[in-house]
C-alpha atoms as a PDB file:
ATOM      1  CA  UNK A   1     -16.220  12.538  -5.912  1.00  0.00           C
ATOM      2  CA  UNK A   2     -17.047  10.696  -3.268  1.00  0.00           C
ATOM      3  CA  UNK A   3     -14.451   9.339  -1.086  1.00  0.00           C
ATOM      4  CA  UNK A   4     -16.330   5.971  -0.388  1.00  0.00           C
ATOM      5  CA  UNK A   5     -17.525   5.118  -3.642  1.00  0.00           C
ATOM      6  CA  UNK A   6     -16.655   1.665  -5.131  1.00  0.00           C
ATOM      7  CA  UNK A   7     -13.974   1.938  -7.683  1.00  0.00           C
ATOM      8  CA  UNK A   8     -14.235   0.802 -11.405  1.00  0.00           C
ATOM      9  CA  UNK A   9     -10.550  -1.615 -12.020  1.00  0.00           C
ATOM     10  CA  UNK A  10      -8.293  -0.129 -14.068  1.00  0.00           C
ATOM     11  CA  UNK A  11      -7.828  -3.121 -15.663  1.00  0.00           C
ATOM     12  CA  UNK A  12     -10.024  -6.095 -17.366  1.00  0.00           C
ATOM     13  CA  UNK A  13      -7.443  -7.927 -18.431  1.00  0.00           C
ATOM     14  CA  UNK A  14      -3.927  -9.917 -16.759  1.00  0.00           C
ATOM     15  CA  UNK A  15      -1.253 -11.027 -18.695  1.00  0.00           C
ATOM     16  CA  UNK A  16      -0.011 -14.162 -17.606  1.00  0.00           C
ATOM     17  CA  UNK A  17       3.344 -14.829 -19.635  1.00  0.00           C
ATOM     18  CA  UNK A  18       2.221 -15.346 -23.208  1.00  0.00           C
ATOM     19  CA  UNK A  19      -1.845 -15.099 -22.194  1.00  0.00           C
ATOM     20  CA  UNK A  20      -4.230 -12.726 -21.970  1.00  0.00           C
ATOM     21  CA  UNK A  21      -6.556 -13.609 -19.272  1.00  0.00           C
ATOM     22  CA  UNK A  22      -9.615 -11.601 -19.723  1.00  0.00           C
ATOM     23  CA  UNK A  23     -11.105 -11.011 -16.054  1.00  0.00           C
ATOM     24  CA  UNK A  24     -14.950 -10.826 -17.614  1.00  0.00           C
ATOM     25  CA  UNK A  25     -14.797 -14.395 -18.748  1.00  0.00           C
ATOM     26  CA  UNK A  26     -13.146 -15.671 -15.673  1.00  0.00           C
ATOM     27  CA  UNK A  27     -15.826 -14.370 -13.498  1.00  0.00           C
ATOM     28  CA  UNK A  28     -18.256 -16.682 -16.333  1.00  0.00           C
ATOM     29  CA  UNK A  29     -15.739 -19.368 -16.103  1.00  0.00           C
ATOM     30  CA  UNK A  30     -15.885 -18.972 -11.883  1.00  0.00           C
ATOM     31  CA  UNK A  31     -20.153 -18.960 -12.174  1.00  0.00           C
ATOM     32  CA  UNK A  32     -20.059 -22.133 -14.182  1.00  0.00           C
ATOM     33  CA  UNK A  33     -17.851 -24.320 -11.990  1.00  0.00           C
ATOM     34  CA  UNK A  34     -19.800 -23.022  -8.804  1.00  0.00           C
ATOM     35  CA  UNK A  35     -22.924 -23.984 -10.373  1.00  0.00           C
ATOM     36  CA  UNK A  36     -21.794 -27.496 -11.515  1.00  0.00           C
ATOM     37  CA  UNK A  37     -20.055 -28.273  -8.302  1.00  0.00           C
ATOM     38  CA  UNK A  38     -23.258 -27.047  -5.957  1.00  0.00           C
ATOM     39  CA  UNK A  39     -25.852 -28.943  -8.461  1.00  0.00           C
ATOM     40  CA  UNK A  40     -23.767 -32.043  -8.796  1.00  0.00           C
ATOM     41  CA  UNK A  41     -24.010 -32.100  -4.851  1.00  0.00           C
ATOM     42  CA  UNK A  42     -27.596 -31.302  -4.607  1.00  0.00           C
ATOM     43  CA  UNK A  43     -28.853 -34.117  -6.998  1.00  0.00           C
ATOM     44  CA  UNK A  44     -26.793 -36.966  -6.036  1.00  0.00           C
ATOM     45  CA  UNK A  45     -27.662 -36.284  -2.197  1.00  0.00           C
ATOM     46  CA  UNK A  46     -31.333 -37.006  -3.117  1.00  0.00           C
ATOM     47  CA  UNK A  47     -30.261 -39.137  -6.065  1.00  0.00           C
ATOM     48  CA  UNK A  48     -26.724 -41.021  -5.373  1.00  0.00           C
ATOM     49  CA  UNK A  49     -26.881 -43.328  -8.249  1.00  0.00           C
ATOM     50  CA  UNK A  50     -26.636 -39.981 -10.757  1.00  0.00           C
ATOM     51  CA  UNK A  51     -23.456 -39.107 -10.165  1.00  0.00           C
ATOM     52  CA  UNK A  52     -21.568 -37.294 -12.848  1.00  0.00           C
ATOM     53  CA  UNK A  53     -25.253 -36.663 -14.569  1.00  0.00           C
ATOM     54  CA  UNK A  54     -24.759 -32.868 -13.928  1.00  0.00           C
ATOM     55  CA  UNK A  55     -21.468 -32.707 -15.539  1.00  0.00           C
ATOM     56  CA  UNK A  56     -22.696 -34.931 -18.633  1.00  0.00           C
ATOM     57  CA  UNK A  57     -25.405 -32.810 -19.047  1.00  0.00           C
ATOM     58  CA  UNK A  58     -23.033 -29.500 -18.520  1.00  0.00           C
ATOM     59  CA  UNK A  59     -21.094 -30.676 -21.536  1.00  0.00           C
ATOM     60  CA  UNK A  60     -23.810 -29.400 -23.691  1.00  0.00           C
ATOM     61  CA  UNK A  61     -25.828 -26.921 -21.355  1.00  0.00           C
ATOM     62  CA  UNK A  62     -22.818 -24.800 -20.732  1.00  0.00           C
ATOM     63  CA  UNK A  63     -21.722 -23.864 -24.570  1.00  0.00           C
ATOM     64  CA  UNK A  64     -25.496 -23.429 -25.306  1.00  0.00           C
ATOM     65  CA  UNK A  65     -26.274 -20.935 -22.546  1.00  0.00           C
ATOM     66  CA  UNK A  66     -22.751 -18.866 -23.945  1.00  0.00           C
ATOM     67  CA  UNK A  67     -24.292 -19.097 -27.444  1.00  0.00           C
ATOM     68  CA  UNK A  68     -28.058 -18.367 -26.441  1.00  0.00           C
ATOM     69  CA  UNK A  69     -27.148 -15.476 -24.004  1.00  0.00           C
ATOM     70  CA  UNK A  70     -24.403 -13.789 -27.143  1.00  0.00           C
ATOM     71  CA  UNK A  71     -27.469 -14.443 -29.778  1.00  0.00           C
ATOM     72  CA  UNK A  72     -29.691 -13.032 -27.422  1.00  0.00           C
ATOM     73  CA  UNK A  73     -27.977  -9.958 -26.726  1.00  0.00           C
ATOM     74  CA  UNK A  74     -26.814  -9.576 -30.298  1.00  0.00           C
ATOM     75  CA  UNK A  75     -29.991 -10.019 -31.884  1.00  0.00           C
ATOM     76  CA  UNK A  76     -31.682  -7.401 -29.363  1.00  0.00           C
ATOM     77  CA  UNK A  77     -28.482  -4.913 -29.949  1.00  0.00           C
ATOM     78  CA  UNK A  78     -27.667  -5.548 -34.044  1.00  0.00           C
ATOM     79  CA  UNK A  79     -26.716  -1.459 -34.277  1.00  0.00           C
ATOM     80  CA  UNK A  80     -23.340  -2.357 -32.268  1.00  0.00           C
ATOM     81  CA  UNK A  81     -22.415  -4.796 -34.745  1.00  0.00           C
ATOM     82  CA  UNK A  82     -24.461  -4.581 -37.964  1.00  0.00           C
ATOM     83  CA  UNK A  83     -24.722  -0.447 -37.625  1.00  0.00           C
ATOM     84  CA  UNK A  84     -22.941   2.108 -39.672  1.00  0.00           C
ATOM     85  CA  UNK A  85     -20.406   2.539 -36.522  1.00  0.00           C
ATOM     86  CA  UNK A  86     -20.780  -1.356 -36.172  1.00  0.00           C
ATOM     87  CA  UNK A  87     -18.268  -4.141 -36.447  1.00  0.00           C
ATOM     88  CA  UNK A  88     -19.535  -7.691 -37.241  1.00  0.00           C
ATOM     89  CA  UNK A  89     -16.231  -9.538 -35.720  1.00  0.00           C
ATOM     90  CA  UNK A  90     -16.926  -7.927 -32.205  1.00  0.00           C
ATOM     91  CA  UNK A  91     -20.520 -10.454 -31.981  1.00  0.00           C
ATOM     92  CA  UNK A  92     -17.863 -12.885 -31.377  1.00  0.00           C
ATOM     93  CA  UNK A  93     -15.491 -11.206 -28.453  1.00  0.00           C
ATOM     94  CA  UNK A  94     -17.961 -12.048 -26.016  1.00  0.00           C
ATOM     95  CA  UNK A  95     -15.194 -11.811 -23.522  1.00  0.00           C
ATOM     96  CA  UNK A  96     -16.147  -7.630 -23.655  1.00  0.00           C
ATOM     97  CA  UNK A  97     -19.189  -8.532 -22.297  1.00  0.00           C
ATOM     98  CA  UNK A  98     -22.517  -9.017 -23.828  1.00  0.00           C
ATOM     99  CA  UNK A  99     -24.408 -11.900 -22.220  1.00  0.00           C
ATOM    100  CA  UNK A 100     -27.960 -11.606 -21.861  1.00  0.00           C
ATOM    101  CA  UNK A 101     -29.327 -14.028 -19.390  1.00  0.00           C
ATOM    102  CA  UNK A 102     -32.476 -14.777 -21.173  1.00  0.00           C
ATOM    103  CA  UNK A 103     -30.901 -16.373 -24.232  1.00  0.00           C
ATOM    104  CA  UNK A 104     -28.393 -18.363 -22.309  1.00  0.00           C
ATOM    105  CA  UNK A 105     -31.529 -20.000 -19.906  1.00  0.00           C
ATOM    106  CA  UNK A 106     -33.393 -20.548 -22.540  1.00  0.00           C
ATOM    107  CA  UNK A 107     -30.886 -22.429 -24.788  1.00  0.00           C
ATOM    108  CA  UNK A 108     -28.428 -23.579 -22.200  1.00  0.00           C
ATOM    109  CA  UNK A 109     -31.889 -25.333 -20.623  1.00  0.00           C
ATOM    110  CA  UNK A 110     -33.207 -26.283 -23.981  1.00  0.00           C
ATOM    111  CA  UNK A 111     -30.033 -28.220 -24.390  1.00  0.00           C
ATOM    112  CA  UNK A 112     -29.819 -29.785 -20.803  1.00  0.00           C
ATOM    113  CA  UNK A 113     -33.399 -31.500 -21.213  1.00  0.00           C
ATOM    114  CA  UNK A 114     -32.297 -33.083 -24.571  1.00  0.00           C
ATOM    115  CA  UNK A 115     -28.990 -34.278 -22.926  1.00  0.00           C
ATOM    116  CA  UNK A 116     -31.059 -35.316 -19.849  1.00  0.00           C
ATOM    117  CA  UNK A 117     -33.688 -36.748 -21.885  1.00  0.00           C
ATOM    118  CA  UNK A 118     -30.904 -39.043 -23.457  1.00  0.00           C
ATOM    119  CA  UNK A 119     -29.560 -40.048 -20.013  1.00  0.00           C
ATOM    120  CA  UNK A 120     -32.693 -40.756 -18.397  1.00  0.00           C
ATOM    121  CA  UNK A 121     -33.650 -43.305 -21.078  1.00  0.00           C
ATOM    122  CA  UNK A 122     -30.585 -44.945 -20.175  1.00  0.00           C
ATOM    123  CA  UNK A 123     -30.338 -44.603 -16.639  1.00  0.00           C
ATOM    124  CA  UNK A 124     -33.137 -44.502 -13.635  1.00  0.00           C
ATOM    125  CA  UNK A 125     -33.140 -40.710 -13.397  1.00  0.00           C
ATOM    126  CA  UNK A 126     -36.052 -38.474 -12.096  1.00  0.00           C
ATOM    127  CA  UNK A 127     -38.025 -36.320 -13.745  1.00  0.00           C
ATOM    128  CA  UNK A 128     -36.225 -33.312 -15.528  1.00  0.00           C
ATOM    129  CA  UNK A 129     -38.288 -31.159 -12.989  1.00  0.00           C
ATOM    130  CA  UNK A 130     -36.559 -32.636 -10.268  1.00  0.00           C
ATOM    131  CA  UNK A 131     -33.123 -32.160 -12.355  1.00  0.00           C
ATOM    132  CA  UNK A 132     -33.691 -28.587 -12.861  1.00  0.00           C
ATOM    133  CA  UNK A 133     -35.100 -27.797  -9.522  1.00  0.00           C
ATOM    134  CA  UNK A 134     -31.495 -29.291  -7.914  1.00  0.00           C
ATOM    135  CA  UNK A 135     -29.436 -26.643 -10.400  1.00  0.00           C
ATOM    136  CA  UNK A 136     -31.110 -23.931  -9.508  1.00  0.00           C
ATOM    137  CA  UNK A 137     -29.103 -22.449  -6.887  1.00  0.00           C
ATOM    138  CA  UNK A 138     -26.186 -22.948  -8.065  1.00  0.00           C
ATOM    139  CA  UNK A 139     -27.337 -20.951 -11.857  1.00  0.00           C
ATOM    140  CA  UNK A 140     -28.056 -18.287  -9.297  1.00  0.00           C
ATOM    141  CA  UNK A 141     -24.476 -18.036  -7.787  1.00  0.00           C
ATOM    142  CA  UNK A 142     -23.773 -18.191 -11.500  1.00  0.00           C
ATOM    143  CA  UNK A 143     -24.988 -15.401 -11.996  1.00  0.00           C
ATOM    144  CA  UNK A 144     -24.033 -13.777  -9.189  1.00  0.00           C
ATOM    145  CA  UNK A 145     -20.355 -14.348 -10.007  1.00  0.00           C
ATOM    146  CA  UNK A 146     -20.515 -13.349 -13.675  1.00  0.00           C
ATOM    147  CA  UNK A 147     -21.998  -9.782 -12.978  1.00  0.00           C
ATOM    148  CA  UNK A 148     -18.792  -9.364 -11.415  1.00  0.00           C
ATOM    149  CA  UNK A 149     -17.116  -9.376 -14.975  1.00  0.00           C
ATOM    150  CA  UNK A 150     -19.614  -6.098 -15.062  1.00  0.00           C
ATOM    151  CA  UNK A 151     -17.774  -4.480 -12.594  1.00  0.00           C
ATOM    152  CA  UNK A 152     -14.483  -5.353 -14.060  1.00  0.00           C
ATOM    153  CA  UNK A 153     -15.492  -4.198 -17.736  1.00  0.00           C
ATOM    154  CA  UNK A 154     -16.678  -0.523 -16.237  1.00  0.00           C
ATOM    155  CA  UNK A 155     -20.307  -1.482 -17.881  1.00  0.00           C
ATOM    156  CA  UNK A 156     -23.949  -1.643 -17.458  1.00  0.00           C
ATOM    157  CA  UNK A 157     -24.355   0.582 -14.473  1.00  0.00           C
ATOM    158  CA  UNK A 158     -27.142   2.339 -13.363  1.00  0.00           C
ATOM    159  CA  UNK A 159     -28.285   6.320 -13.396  1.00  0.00           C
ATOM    160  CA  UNK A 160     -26.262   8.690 -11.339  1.00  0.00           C
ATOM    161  CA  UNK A 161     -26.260   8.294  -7.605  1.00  0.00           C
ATOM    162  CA  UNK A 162     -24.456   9.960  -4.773  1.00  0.00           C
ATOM    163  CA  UNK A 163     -24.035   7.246  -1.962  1.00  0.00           C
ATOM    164  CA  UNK A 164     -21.168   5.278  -0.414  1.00  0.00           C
ATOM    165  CA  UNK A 165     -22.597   2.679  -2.529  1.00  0.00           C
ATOM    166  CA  UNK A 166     -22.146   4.086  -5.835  1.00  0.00           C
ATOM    167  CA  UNK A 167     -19.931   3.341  -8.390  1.00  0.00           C
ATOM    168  CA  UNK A 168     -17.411   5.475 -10.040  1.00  0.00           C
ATOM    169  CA  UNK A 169     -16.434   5.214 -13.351  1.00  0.00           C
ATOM    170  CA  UNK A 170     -13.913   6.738 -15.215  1.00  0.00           C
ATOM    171  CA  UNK A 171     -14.572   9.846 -17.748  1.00  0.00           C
ATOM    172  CA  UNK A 172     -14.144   7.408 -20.705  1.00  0.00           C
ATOM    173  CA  UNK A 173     -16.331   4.926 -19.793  1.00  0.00           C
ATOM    174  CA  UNK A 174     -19.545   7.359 -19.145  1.00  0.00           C
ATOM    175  CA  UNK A 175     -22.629   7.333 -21.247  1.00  0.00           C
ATOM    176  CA  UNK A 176     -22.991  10.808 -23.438  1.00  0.00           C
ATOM    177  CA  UNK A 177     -24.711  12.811 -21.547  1.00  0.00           C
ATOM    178  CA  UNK A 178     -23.658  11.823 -18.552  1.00  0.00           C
ATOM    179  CA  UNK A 179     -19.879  13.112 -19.150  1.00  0.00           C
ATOM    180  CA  UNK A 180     -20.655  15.507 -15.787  1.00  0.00           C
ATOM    181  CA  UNK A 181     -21.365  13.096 -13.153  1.00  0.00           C
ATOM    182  CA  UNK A 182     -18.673  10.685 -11.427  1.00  0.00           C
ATOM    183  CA  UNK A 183     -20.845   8.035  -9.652  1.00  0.00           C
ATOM    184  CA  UNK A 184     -23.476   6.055 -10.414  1.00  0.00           C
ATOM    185  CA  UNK A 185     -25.922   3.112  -9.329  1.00  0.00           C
ATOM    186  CA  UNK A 186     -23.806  -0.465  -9.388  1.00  0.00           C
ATOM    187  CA  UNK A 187     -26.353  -2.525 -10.931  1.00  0.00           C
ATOM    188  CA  UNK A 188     -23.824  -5.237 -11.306  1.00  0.00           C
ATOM    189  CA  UNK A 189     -23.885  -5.435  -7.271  1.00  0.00           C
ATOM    190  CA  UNK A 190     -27.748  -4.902  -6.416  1.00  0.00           C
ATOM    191  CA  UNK A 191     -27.996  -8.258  -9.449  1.00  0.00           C
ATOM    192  CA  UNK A 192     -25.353 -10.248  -7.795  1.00  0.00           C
ATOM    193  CA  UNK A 193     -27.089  -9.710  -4.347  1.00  0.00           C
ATOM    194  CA  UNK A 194     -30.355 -10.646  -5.648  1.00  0.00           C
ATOM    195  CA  UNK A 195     -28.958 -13.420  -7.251  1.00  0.00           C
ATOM    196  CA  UNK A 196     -27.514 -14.728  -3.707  1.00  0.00           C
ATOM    197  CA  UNK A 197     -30.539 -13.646  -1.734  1.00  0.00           C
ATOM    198  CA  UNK A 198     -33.275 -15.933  -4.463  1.00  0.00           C
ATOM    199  CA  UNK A 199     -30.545 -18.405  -3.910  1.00  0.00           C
ATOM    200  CA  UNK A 200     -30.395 -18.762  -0.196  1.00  0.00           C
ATOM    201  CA  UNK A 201     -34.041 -18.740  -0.393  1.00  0.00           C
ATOM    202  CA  UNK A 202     -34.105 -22.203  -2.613  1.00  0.00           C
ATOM    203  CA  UNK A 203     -31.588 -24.076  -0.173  1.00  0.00           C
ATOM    204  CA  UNK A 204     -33.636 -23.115   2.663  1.00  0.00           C
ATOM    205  CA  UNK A 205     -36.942 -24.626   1.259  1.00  0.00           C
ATOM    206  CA  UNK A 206     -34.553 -27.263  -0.054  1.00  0.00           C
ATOM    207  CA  UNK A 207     -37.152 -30.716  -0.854  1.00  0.00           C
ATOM    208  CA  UNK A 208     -40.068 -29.415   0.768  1.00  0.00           C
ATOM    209  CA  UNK A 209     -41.727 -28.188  -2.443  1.00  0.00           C
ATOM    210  CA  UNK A 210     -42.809 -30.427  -5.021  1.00  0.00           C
ATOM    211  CA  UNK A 211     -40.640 -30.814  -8.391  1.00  0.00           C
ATOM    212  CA  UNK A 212     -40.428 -27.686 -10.286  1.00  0.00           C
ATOM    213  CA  UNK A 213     -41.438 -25.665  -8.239  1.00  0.00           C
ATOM    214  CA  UNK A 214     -37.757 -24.254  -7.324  1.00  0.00           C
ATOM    215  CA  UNK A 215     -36.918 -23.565 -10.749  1.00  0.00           C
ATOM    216  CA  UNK A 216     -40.262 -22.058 -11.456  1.00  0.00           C
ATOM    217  CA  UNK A 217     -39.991 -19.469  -8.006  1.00  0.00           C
ATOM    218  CA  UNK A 218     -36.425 -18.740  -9.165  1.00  0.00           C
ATOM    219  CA  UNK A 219     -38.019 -17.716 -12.575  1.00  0.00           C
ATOM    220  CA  UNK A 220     -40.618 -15.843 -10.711  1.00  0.00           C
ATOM    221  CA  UNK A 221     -37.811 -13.877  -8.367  1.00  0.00           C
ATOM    222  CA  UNK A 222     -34.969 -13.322 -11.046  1.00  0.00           C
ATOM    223  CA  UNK A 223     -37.328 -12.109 -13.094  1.00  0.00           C
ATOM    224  CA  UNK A 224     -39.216  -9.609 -10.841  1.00  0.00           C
ATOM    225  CA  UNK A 225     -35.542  -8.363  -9.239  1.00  0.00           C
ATOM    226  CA  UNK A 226     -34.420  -7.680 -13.198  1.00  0.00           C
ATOM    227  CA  UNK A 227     -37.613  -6.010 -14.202  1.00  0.00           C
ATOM    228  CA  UNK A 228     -36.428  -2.598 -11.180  1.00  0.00           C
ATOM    229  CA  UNK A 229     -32.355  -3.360 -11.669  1.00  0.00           C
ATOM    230  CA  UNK A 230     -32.847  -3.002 -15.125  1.00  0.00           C
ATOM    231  CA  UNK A 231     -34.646   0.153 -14.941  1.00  0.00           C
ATOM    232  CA  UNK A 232     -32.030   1.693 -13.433  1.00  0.00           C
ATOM    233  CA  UNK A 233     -29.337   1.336 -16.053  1.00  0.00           C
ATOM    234  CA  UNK A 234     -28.879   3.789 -18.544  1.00  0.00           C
ATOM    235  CA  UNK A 235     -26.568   1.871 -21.353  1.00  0.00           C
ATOM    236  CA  UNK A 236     -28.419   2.403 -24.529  1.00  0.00           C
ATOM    237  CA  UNK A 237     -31.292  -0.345 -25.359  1.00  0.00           C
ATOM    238  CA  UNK A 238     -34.725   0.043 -27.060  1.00  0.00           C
ATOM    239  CA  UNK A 239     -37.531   1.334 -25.603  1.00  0.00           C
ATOM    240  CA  UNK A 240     -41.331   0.993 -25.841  1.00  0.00           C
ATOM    241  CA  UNK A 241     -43.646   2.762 -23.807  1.00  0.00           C
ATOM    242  CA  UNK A 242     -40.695   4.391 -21.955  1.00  0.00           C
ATOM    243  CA  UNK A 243     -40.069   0.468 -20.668  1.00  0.00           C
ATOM    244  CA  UNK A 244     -36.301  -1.200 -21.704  1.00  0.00           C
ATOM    245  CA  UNK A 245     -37.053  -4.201 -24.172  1.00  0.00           C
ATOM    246  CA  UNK A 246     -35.778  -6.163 -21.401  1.00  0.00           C
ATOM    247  CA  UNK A 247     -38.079  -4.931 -18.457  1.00  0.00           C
ATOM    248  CA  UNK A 248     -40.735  -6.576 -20.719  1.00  0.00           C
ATOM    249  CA  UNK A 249     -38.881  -9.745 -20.826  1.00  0.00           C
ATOM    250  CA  UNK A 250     -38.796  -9.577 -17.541  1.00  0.00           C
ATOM    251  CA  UNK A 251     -42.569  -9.298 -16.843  1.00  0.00           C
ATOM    252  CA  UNK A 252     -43.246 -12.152 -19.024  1.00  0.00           C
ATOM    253  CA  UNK A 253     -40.713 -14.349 -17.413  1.00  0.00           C
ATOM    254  CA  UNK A 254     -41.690 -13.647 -14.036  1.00  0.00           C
ATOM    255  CA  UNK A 255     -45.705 -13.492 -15.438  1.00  0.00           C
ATOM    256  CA  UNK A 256     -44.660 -17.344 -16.763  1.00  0.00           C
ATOM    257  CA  UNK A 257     -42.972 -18.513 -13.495  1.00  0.00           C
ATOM    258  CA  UNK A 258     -45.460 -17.466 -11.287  1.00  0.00           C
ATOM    259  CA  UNK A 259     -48.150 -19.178 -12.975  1.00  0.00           C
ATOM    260  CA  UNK A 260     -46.108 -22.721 -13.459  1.00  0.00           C
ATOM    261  CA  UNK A 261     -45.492 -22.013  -9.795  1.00  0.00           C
ATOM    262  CA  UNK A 262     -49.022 -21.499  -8.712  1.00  0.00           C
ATOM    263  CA  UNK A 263     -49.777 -24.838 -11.044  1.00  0.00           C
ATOM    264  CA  UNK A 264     -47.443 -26.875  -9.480  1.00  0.00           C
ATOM    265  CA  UNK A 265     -48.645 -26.086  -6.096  1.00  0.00           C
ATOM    266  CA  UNK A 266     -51.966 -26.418  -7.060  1.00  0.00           C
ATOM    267  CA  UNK A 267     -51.328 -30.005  -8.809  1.00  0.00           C
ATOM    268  CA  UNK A 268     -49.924 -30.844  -5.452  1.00  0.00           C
ATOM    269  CA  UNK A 269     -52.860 -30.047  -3.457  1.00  0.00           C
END
């Protein structure tokens, strides 16, 4: 075992008199207000009049991104909770983790352009482009937050690896198969870097792009960072092809971005 390895916390959980505090969804809980806090900021510098847009919107974006990312990862895992060894209640302790990132965009983006879509017929908003180009940053320290519930959970880590780096987990906690080997790749950590590096990226081209174009690159660059993280890990999934189901959801995301990002640039031209 190696002596510089990151540890796995012994605990998920911290009981705070009569609560249960479950560290997973306070890392989500963490993501979400950074996100709000940094988009609110962003749109109302280039758009002062919209203040408190973000968090109106929020109030139905952020429960449909929590239901689209737990159908998502449901639907593409049913054994774990429709199997013979399966229990139907545990779909809804999403605080054990089980979030998968496409479903909650999707849904929890779906939902924001209808609320937007309301507001803007009200109110002398900018295109939803513009909207979605301001939150995406902060979606990416989001995300870069919540993989830390990962960590906490002693989940989705990579194949074995002997580095400073690596991540030990606990004999209970290791994938059969794998009941030999103490370390392993932190996926949770290369994500959350990615995450932070895509989202630096954004705030330094800040409005010099046209609208759309910074949600569309953050598409592209997620995406593309998912499609080698994800081929690392070794928690069970389906495979085609000897590709994870989500490595191919992560081609076609990135596939999509890049081409609304090439359009947009083009349209600009």
């Amino acid at each position: 075992m190696l002596s510089l390895s990151i540890p796995t916390p012994t605990t998920s959980v911290v009981a705070i008199g009569p609560l249960t505090v479950h560290l997973y969804a306070l890392c989500i809980i963490a993501g979400v207000a950074s996100a709000l806090w940094l988009g609110n900021k962003r749109f109302i510098a280039s758009y002062p009049a919209a203040t408190g847009v973000v968090i109106d919107v929020a109030i139905f974006a952020v429960p449909a991104g929590v239901i689209g990312g737990r159908l998502y990862h449901v639907i593409t895992s049913p054994e774990k909770y429709f199997g013979a060894n399966g229990h139907v209640a545990d779909a809804f302790r999403i605080w054990n983790g089980g979030l998968g990132i496409w479903g909650a965009i999707a849904l929890g983006f779906g939902a924001a352009f209808i609320a937007y879509r309301h507001l803007a017929q009200r109110l002398d908003l900018p295109t939803y482009l513009a909207f979605a180009d301001a939150l995406a940053p902060g979606v990416l320290i989001a995300q870069a937050i919540g993989r830390w519930g990962n960590w906490f959970n002693g989940e989705l880590f990579g194949r074995p690896l002997k580095a400073a780096w690596a991540l030990e987990i606990p004999a209970p906690l290791r994938p059969t198969g794998y009941e030999h080997f103490a370390t392993f790749h932190p996926t949770f950590l290369y994500e959350s870097v990615w995450c932070l590096a895509i989202a630096a990226l954004l705030l330094l081209l800040g409005r010099s792009l046209p609208d759309g174009s910074l949600f569309a690159l953050y598409i592209t660059l997620y995406s593309l960072g998912r499609f080698f993280i994800e081929g690392l890990r070794i928690d069970q999934a389906h495979t085609f092809a000897g590709l994870r189901l989500n490595q191919y959801v992560a081609l076609l995301c990135a596939l999509i971005g890049a081409m609304t990002f090439m359009r947009i640039m083009q349209r600009k031209r």
